[in-house]
N, C-alpha and C. Protein backbone atom coordinates (compact mmCIF):
# COMPACT_ATOMS: atom_id res chain seq x y z
N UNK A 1 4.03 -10.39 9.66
CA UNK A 1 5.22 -9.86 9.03
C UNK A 1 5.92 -8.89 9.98
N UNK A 2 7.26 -8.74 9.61
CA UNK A 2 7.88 -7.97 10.64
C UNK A 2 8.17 -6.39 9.97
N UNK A 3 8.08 -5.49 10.65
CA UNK A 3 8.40 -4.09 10.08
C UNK A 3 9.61 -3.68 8.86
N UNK A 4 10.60 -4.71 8.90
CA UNK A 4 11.16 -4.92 7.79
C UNK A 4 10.77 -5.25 6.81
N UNK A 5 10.14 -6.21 7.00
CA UNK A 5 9.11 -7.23 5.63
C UNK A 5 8.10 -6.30 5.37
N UNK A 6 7.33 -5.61 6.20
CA UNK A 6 6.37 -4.76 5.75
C UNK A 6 7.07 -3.22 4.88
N UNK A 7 7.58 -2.62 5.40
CA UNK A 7 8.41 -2.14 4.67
C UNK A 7 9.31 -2.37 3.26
N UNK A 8 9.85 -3.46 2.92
CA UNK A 8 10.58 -3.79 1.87
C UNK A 8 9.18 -4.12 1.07
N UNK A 9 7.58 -5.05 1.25
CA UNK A 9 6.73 -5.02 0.66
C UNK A 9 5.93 -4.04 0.20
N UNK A 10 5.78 -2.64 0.66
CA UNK A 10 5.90 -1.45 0.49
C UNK A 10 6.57 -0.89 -0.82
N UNK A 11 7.65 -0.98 -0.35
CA UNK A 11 8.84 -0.47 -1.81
C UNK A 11 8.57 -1.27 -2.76
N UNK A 12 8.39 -2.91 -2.71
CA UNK A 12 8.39 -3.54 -4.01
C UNK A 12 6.97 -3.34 -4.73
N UNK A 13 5.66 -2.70 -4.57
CA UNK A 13 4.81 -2.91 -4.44
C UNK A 13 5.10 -1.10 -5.21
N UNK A 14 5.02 -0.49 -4.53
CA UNK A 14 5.61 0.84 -4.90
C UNK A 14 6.34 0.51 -6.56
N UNK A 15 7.33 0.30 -6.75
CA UNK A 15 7.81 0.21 -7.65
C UNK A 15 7.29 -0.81 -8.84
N UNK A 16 6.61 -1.76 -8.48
CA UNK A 16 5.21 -2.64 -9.22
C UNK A 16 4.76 -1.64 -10.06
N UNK A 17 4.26 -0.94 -9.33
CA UNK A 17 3.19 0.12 -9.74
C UNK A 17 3.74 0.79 -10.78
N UNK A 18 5.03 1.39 -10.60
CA UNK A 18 5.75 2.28 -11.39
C UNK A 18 5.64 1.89 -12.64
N UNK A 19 6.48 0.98 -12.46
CA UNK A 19 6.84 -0.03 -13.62
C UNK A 19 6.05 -0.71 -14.46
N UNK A 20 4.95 -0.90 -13.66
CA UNK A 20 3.70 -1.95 -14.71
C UNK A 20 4.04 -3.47 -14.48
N UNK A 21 4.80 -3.42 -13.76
CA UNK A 21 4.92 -5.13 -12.94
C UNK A 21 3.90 -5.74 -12.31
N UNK A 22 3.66 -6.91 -12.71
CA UNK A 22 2.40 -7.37 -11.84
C UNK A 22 3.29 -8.67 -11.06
N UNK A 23 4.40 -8.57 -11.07
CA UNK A 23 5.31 -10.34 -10.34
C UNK A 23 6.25 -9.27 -9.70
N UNK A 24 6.09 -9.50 -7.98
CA UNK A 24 6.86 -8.74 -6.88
C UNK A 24 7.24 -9.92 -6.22
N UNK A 25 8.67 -9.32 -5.79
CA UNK A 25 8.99 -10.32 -4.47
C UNK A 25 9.25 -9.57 -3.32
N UNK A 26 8.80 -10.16 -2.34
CA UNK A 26 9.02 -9.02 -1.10
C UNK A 26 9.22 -10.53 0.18
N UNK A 27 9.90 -10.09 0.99
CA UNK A 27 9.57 -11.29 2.35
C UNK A 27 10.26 -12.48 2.11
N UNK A 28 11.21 -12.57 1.16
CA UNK A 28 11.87 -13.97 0.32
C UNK A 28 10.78 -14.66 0.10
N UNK A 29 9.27 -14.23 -1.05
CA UNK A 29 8.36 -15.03 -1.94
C UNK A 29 8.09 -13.85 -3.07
N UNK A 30 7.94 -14.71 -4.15
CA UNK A 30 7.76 -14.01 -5.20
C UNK A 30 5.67 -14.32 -5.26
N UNK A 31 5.70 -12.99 -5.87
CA UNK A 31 3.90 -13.05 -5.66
C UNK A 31 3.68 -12.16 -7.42
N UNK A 32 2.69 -12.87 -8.17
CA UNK A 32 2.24 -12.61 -9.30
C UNK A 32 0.78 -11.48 -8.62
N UNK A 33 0.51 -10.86 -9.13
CA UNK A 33 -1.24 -10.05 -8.74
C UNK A 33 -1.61 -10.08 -10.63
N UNK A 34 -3.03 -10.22 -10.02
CA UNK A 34 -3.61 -10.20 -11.47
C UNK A 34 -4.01 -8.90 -12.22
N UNK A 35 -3.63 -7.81 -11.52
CA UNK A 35 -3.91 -6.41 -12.07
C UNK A 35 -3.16 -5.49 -11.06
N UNK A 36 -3.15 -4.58 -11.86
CA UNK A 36 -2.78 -3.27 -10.57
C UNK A 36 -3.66 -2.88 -9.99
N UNK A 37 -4.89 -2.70 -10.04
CA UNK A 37 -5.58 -2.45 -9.00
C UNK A 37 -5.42 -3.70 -7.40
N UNK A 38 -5.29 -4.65 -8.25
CA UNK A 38 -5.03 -5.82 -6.96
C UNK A 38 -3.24 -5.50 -5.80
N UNK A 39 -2.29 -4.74 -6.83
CA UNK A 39 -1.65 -4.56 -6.46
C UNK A 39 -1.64 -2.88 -5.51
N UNK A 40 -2.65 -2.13 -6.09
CA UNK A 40 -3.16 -1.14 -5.70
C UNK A 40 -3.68 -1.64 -3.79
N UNK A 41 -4.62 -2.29 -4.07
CA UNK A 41 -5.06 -3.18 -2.66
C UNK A 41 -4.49 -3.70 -1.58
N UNK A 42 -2.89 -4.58 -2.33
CA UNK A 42 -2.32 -5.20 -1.49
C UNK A 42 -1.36 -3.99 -0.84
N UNK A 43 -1.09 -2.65 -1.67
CA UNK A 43 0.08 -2.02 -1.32
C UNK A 43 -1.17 -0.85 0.22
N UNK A 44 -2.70 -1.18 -0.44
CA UNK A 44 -2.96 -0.09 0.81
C UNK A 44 -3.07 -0.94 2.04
N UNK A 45 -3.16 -2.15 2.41
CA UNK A 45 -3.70 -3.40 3.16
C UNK A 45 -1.94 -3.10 4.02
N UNK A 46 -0.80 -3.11 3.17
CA UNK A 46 0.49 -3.18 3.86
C UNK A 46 0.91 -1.95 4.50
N UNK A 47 -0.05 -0.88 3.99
CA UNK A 47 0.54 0.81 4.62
C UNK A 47 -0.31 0.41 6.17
N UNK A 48 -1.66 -0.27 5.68
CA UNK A 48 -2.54 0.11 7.18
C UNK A 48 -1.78 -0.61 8.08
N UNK A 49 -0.89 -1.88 7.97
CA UNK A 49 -0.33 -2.73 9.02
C UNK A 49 0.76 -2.44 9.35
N UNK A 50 1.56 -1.09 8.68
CA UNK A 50 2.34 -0.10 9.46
C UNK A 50 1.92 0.73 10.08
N UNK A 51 1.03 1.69 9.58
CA UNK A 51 0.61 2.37 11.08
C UNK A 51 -0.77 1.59 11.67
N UNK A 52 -0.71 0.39 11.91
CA UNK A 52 -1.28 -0.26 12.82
C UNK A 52 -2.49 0.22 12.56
N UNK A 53 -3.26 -0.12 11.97
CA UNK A 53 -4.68 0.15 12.02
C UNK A 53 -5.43 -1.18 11.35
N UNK A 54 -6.60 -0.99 11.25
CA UNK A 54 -7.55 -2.72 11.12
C UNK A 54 -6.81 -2.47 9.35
N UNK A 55 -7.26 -3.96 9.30
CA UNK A 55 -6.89 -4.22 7.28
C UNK A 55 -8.27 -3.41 6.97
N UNK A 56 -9.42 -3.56 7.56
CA UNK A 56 -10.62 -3.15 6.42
C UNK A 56 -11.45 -2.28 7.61
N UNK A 57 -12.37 -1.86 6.89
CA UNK A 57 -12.74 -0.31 7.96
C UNK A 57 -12.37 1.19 7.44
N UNK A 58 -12.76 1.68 8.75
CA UNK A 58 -12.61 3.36 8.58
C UNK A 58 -10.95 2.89 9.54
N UNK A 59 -10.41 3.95 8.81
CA UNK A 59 -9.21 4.22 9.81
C UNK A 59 -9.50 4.87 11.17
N UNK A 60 -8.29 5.11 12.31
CA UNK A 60 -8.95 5.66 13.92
C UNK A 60 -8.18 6.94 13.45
N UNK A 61 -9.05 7.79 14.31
CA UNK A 61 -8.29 9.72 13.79
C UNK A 61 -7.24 9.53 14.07
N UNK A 62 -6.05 8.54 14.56
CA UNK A 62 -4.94 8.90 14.83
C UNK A 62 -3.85 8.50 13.07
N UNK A 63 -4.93 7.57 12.44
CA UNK A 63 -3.63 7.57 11.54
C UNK A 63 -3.40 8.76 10.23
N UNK A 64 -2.62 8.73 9.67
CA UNK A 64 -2.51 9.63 8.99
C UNK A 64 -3.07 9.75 7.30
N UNK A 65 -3.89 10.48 7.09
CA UNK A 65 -4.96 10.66 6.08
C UNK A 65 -3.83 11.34 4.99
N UNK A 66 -3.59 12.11 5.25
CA UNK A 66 -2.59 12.83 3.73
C UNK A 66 -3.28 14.50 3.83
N UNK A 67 -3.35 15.01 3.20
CA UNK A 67 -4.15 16.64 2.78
C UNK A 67 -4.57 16.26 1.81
N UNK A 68 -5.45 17.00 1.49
CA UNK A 68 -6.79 17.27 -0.04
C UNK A 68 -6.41 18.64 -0.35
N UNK A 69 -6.80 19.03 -1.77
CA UNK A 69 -6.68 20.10 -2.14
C UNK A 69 -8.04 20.35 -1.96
N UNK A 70 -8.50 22.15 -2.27
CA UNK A 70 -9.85 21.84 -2.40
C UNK A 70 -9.63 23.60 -3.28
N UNK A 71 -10.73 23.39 -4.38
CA UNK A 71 -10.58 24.33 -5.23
C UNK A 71 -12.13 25.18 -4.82
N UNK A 72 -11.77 26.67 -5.51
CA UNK A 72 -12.95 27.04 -5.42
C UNK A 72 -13.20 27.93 -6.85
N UNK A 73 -14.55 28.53 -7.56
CA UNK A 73 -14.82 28.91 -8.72
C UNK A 73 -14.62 30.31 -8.18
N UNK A 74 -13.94 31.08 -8.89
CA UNK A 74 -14.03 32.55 -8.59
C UNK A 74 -15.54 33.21 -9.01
């Protein structure tokens, strides 16, 4: 896929989610998923093949993880 297509699959996938849609079209094909978690899967599988990293695995320290909160008990 090309960075466009990965991108626009992103947003539609994104907004799947929102919505409670399980039938996305992204790439000129329409794609049914059988749950949101499957759509959960396909939308993290399309982030890793933007910043270039393997589909399955540990990510490499270069890509970007997000922040954690982290609480503590007084």
């Amino acid at each position: 896929m090309t960075p466009t297509e990965l991108t626009e699959a992103v947003a539609a996938l994104e907004t799947a989610l929102a919505t409670g849609e399980l039938t996305v079209e992204y790439a000129g094909r329409r794609f049914t998923y059988q749950s949101t978690d499957s759509i959960i899967k396909a939308l993290d599988y399309f982030k890793r093949q933007q910043q270039g990293v393997p589909s399955t695995g540990p990510a490499p320290s270069s890509a970007d993880r997000g922040s954690y909160a982290s609480f503590e008990r007084d």
